[in-house]
C-alpha atoms as a PDB file:
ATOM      1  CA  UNK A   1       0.000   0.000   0.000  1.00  0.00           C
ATOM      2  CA  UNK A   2       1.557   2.957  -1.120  1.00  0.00           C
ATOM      3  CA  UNK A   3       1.519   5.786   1.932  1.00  0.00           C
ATOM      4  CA  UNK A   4       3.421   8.233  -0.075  1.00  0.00           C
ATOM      5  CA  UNK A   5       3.065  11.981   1.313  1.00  0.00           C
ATOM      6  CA  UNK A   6       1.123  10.706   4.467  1.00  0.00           C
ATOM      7  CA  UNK A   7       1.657  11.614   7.464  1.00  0.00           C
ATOM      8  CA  UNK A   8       1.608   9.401  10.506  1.00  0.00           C
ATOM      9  CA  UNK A   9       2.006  10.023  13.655  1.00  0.00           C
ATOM     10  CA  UNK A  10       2.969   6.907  16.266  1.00  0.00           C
ATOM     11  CA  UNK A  11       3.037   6.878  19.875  1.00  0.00           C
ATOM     12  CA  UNK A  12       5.556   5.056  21.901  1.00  0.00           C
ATOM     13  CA  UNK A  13       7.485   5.315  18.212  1.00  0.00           C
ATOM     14  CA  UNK A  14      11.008   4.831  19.493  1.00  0.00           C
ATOM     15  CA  UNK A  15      11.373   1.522  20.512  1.00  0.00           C
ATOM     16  CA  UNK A  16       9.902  -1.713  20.185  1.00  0.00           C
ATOM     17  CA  UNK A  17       6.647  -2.574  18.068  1.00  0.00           C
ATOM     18  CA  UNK A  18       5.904   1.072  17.735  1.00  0.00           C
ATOM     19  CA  UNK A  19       9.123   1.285  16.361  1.00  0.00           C
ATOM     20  CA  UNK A  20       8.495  -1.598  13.733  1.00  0.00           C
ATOM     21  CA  UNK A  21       5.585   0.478  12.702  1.00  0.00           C
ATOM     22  CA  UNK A  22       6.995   3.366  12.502  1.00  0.00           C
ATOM     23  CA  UNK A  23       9.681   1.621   9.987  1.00  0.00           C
ATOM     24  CA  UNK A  24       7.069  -0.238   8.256  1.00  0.00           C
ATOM     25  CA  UNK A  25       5.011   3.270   7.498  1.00  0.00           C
ATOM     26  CA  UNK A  26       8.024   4.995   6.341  1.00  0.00           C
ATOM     27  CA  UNK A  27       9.003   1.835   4.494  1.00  0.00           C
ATOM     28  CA  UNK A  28       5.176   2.567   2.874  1.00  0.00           C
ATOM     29  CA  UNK A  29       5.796   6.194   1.696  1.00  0.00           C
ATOM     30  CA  UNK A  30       4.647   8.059   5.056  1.00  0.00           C
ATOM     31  CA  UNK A  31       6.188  10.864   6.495  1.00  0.00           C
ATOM     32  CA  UNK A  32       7.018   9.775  10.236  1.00  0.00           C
ATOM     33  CA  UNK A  33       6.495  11.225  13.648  1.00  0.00           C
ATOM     34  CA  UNK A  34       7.256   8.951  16.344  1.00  0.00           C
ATOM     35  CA  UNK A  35       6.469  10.202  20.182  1.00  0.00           C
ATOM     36  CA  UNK A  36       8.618   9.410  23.170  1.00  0.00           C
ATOM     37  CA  UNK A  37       8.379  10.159  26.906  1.00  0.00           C
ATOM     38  CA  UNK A  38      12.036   9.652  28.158  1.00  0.00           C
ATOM     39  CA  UNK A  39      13.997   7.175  25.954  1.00  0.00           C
ATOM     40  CA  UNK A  40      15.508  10.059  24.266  1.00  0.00           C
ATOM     41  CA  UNK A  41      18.387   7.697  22.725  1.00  0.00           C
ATOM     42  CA  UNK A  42      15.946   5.011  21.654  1.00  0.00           C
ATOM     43  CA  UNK A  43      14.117   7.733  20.022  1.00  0.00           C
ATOM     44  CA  UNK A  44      17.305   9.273  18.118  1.00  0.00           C
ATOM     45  CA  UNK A  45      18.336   6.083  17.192  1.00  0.00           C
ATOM     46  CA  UNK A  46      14.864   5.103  15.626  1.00  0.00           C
ATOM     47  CA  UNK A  47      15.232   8.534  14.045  1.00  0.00           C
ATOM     48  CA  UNK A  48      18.697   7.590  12.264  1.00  0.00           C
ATOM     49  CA  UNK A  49      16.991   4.384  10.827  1.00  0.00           C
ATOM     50  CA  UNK A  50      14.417   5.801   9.278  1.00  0.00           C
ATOM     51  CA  UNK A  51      16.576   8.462   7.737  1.00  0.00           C
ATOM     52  CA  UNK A  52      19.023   6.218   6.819  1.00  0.00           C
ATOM     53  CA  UNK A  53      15.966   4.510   4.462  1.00  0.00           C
ATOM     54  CA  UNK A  54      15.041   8.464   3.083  1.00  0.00           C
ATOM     55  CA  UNK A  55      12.144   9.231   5.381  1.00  0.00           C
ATOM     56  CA  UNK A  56      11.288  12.702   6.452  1.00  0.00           C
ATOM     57  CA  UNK A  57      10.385  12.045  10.003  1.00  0.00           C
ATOM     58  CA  UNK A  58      10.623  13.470  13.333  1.00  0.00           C
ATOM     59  CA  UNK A  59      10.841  12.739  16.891  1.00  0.00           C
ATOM     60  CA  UNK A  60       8.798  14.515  19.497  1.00  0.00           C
ATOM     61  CA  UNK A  61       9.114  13.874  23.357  1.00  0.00           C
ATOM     62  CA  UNK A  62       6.151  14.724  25.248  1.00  0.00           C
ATOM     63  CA  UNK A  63       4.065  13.045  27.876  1.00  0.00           C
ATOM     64  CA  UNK A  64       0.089  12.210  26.558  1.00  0.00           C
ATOM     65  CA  UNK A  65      -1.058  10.738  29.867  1.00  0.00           C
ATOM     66  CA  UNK A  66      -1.642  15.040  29.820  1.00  0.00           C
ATOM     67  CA  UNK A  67      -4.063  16.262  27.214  1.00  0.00           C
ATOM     68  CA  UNK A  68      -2.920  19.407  26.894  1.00  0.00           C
ATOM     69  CA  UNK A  69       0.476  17.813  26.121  1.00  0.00           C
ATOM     70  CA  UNK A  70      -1.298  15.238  23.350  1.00  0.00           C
ATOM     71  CA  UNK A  71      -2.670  18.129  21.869  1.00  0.00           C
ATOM     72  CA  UNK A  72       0.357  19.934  21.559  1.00  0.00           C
ATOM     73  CA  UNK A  73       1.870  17.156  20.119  1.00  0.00           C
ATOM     74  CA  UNK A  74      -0.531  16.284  17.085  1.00  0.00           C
ATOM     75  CA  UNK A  75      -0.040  19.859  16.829  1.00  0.00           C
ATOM     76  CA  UNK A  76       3.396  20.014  16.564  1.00  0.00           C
ATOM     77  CA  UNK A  77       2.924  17.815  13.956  1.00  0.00           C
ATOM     78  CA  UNK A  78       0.866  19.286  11.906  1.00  0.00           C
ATOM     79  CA  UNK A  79       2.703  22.696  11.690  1.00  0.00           C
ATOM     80  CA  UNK A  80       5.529  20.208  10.802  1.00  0.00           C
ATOM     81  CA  UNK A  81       4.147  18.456   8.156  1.00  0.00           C
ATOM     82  CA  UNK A  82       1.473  20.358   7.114  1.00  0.00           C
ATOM     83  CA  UNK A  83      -1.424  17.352   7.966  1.00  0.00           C
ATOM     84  CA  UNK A  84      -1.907  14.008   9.784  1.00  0.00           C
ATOM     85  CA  UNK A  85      -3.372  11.315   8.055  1.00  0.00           C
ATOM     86  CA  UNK A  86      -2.950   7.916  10.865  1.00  0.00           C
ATOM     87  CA  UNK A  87      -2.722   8.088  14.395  1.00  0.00           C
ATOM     88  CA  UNK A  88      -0.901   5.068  15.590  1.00  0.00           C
ATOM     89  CA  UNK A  89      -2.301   4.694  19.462  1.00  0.00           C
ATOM     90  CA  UNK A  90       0.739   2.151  21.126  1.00  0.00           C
ATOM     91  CA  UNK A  91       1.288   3.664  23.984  1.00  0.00           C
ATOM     92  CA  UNK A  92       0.064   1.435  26.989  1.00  0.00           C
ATOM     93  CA  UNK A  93       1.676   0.776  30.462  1.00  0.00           C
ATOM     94  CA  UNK A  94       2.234  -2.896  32.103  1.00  0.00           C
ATOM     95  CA  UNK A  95       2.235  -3.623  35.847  1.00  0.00           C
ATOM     96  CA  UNK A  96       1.471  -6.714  37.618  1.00  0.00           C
ATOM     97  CA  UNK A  97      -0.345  -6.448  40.845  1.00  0.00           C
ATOM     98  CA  UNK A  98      -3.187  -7.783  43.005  1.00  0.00           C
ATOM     99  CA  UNK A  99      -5.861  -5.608  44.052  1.00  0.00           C
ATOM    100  CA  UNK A 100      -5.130  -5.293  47.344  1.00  0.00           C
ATOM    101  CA  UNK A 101      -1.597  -4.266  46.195  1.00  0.00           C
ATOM    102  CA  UNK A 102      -2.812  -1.582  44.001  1.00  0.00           C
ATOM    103  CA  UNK A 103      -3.198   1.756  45.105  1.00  0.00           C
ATOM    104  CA  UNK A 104      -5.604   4.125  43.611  1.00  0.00           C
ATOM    105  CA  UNK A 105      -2.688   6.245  42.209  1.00  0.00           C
ATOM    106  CA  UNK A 106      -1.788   3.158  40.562  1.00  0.00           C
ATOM    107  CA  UNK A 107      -4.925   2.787  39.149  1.00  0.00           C
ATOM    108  CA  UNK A 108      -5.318   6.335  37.853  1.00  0.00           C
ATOM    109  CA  UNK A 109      -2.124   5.788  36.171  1.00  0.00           C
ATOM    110  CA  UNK A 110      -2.398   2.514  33.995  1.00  0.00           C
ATOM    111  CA  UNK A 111      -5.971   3.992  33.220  1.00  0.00           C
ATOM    112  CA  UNK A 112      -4.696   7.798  32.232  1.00  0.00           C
ATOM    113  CA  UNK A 113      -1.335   5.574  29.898  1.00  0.00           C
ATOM    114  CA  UNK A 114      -3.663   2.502  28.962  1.00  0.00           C
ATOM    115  CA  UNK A 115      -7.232   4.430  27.940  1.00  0.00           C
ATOM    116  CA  UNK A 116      -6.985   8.005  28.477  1.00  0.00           C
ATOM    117  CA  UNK A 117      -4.188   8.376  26.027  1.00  0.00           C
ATOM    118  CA  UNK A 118      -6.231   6.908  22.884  1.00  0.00           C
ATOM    119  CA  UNK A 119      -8.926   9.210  24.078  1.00  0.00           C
ATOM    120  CA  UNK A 120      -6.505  12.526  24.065  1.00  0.00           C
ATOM    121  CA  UNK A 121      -4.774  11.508  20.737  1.00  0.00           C
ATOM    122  CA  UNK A 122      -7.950  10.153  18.984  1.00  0.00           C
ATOM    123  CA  UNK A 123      -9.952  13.369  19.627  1.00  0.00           C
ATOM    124  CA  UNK A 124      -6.849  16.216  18.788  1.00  0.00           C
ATOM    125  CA  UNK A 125      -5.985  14.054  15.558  1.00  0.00           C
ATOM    126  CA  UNK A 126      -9.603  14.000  14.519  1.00  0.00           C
ATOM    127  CA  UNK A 127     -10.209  18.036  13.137  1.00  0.00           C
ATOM    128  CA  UNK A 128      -6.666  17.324  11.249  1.00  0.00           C
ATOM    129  CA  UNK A 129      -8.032  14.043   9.825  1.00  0.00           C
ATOM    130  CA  UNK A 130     -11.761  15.763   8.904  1.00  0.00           C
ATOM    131  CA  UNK A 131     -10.187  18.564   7.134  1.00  0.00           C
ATOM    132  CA  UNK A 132      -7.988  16.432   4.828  1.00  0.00           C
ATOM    133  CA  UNK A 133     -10.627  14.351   4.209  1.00  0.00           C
ATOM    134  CA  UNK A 134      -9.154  10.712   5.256  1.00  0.00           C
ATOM    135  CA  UNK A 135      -7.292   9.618   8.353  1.00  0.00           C
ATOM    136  CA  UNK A 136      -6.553   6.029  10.200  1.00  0.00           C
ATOM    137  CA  UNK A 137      -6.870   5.878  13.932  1.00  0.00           C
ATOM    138  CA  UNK A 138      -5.237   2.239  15.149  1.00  0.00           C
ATOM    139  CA  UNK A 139      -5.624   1.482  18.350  1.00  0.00           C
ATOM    140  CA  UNK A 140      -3.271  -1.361  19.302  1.00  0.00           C
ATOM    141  CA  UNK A 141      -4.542  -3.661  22.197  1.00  0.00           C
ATOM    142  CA  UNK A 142      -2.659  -6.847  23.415  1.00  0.00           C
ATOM    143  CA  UNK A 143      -3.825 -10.303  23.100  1.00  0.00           C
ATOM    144  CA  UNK A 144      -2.248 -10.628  27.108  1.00  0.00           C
ATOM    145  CA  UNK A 145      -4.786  -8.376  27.942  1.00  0.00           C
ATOM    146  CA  UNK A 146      -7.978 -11.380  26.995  1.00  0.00           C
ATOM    147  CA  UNK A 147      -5.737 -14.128  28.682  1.00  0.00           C
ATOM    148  CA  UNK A 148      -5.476 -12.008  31.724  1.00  0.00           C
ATOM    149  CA  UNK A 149      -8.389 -12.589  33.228  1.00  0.00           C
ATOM    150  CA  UNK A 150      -8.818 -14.930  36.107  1.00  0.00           C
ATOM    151  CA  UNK A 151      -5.687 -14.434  37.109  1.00  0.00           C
ATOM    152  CA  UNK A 152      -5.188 -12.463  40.279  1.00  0.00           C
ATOM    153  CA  UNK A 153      -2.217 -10.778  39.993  1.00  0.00           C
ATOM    154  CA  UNK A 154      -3.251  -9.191  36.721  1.00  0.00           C
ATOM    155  CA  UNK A 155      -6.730  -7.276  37.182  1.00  0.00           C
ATOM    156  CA  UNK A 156      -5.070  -3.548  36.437  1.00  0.00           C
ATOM    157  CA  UNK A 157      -3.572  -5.057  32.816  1.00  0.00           C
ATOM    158  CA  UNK A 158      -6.842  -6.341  31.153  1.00  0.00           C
ATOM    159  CA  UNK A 159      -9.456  -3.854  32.402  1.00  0.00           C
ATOM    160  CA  UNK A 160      -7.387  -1.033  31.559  1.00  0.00           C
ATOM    161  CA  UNK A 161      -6.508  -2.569  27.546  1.00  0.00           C
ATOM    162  CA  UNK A 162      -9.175  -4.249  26.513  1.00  0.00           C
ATOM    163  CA  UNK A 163     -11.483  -0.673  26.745  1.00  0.00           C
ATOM    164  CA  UNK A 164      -9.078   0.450  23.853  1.00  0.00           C
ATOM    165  CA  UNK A 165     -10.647  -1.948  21.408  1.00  0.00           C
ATOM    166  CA  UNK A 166     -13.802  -0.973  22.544  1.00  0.00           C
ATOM    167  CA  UNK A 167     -13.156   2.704  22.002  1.00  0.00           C
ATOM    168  CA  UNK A 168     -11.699   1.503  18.345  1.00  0.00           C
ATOM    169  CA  UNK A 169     -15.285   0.119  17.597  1.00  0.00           C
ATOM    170  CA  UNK A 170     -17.170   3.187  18.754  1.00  0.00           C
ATOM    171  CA  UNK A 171     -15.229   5.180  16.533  1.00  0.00           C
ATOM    172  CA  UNK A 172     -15.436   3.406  13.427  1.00  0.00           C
ATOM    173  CA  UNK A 173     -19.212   3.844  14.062  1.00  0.00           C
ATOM    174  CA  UNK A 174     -19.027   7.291  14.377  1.00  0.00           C
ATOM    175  CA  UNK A 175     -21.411   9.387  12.002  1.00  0.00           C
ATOM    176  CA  UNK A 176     -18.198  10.913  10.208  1.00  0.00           C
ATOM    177  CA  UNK A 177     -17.794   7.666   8.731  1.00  0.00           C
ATOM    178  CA  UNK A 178     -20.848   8.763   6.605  1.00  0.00           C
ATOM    179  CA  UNK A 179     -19.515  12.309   5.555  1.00  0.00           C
ATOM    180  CA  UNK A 180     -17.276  10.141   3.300  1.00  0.00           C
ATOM    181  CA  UNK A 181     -13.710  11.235   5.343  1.00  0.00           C
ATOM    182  CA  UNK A 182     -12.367   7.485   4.935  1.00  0.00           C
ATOM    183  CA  UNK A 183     -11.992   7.442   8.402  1.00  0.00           C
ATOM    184  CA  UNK A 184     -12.782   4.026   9.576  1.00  0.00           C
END
């Protein structure tokens, strides 16, 4: 599938599978713009591969557990590139626990990485994606997440990532879908 002057935009781009995306897109035609909280030299190296393979691509480091800061970001990228066509949601926090381990900081946390995140990206991407007429929201998930359950030390892990693919269904129902935008 040809990508060629797309723009995509992946979270938790610097390392990893985010990283494989990010390498497959550019691979694809896309103009890159991965997002990284602290790995600053995963991130630069990412940035060197995908150069190295004639990408225009950038890396942004930024925390989107904040809206305002997700925001920013898919703004950021737009100014950079001018539009963003995909949002690649792969940013999503792991921690093993029992309930009565858990505090409700912890809690707020995996939620605000795990959910809230899809919700902040998904909803600054969208007025970029409307206006250019076509745009790709994917929303990964984790197949851990449906063979967590029943098992005690792993409540926090499921509840918190399988939401995500329920979000990811809501929006492909959304009424924009008949406006003809190609977003799915």
């Amino acid at each position: 599938m040809s990508l060629r002057n797309r723009v995509a935009l992946i979270t938790g781009g610097s390392r990893g599978i985010g990283r494989g995306i990010a390498v497959r897109l550019a691979k694809d035609g896309a103009r890159v713009a991965i997002a990284y909280r602290t790995n600053k030299a995963a991130a630069q190296q990412t940035l060197l591969q995908l150069q190295s393979s004639g990408a225009d691509c950038v890396a942004v480091e930024t925390d989107i557990t904040d809206a305002a800061r997700a925001e920013q970001l898919v703004r950021t990228v737009a100014d950079r590139f001018g539009r963003i066509d995909a949002v690649v949601n792969n940013v999503g926090d792991f921690r093993w626990g029992t309930l009565g381990e858990s505090s409700l900081e912890d809690w707020q946390n995996i939620f605000s990485s795990n959910l809230m995140t899809v919700l902040y990206m998904s909803r600054a991407a969208l007025p970029y994606m409307r206006r250019g007429r076509w745009g790709r929201i994917i929303n990964l998930g984790a197949v851990g997440a449906e063979r967590a359950f029943g098992q005690a030390n792993k409540p926090r892990f499921p509840l918190t990532r399988q939401p995500r693919r329920l979000s990811s269904r809501c929006l492909a129902l959304w009424p924009w879908k008949r406006r003809r935008t190609g977003l799915r």
